[in-house]
C-alpha atoms as a PDB file:
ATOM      1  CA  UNK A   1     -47.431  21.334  14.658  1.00  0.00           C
ATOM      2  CA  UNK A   2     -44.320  23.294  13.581  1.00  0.00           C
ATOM      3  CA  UNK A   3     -42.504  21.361  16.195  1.00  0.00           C
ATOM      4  CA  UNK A   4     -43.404  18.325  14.251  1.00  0.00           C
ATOM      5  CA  UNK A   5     -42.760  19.947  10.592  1.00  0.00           C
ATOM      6  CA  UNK A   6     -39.573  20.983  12.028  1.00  0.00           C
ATOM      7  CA  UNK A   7     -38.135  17.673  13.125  1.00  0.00           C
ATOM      8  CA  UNK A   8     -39.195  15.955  10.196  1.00  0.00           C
ATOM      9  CA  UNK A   9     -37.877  18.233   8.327  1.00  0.00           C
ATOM     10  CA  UNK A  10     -34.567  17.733  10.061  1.00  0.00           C
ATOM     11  CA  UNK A  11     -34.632  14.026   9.475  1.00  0.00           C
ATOM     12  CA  UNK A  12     -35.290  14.242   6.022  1.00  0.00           C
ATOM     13  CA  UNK A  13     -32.093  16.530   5.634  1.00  0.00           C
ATOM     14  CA  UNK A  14     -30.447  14.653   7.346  1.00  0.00           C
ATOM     15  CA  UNK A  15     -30.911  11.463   6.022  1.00  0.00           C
ATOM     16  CA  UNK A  16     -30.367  13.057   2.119  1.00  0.00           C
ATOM     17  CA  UNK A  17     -26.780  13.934   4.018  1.00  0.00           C
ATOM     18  CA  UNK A  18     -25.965  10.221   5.240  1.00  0.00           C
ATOM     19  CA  UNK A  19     -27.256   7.545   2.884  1.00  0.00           C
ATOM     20  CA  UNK A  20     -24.492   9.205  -0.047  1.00  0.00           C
ATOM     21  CA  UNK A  21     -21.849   9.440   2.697  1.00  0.00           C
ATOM     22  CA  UNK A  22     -22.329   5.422   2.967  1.00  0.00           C
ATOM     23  CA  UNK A  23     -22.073   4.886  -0.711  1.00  0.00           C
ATOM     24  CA  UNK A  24     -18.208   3.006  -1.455  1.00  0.00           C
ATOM     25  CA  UNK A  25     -16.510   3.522  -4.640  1.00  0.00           C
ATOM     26  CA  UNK A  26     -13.995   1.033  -6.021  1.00  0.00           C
ATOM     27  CA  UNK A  27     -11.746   1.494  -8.381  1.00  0.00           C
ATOM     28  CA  UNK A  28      -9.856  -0.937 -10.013  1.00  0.00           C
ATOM     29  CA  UNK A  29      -6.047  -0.547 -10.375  1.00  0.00           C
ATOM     30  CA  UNK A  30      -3.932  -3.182 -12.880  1.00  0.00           C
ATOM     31  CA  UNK A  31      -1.435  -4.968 -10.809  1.00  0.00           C
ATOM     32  CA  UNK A  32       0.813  -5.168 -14.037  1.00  0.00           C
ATOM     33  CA  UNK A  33       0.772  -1.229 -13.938  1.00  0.00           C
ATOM     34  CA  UNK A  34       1.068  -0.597 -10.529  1.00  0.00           C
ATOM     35  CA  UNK A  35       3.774  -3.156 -10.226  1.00  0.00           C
ATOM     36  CA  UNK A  36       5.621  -0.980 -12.707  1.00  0.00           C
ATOM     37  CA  UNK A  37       4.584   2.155 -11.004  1.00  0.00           C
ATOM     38  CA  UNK A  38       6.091   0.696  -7.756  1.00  0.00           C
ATOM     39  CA  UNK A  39       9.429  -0.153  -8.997  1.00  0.00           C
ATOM     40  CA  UNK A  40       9.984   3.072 -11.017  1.00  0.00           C
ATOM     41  CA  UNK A  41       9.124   4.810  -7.606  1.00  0.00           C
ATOM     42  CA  UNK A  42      11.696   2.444  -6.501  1.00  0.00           C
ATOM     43  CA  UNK A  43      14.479   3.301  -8.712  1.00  0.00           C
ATOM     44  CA  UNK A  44      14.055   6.979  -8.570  1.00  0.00           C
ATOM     45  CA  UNK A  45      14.500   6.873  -4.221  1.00  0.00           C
ATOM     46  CA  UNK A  46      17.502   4.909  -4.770  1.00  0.00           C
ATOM     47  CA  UNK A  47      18.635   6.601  -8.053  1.00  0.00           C
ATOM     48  CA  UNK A  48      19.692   3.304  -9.619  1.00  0.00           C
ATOM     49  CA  UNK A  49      20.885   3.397 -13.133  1.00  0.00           C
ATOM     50  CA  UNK A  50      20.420   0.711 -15.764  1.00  0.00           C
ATOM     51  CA  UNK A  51      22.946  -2.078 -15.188  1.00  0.00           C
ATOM     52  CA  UNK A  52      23.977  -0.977 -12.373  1.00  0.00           C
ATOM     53  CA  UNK A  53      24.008  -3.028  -9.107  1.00  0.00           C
ATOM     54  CA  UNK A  54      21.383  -3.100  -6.292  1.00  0.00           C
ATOM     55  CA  UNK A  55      23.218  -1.931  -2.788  1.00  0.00           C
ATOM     56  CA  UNK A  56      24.150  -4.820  -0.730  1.00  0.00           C
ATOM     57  CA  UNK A  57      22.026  -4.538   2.686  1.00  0.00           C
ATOM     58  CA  UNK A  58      23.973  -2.885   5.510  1.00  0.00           C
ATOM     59  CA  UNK A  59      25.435  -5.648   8.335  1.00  0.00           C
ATOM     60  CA  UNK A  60      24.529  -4.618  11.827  1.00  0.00           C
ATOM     61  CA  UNK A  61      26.240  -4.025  14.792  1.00  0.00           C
ATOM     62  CA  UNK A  62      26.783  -7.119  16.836  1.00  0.00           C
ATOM     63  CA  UNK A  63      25.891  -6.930  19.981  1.00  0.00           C
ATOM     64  CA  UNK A  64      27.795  -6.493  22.887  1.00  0.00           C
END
């Protein structure tokens, strides 16, 4: 009988573990602000000031 009580028990436990661990939560991001968000993290990795020029793309190697 403890046998029993002890594997239900078990179950129980672990089934108030698992069924939250399923649960998905969304969150919903603007694409107008994460747009912005992406090109100000954009403009501070390639330090760009206002008016200034975008870097032309490097030209590689041709190959030999």
């Amino acid at each position: 009988m403890t046998n029993m009580l002890t594997s239900g028990t078990l179950t129980i436990a672990a089934l108030i573990v698992l069924i939250p661990a399923c649960v998905t939560i969304n969150i919903y991001f603007p694409a107008a602000a994460a747009e912005k968000a992406a090109d100000k993290i954009i403009d501070d990795v390639w330090q760009l000031k206002p008016g200034e020029e975008t870097p032309a793309k490097p030209v590689d190697a041709p190959a030999s």
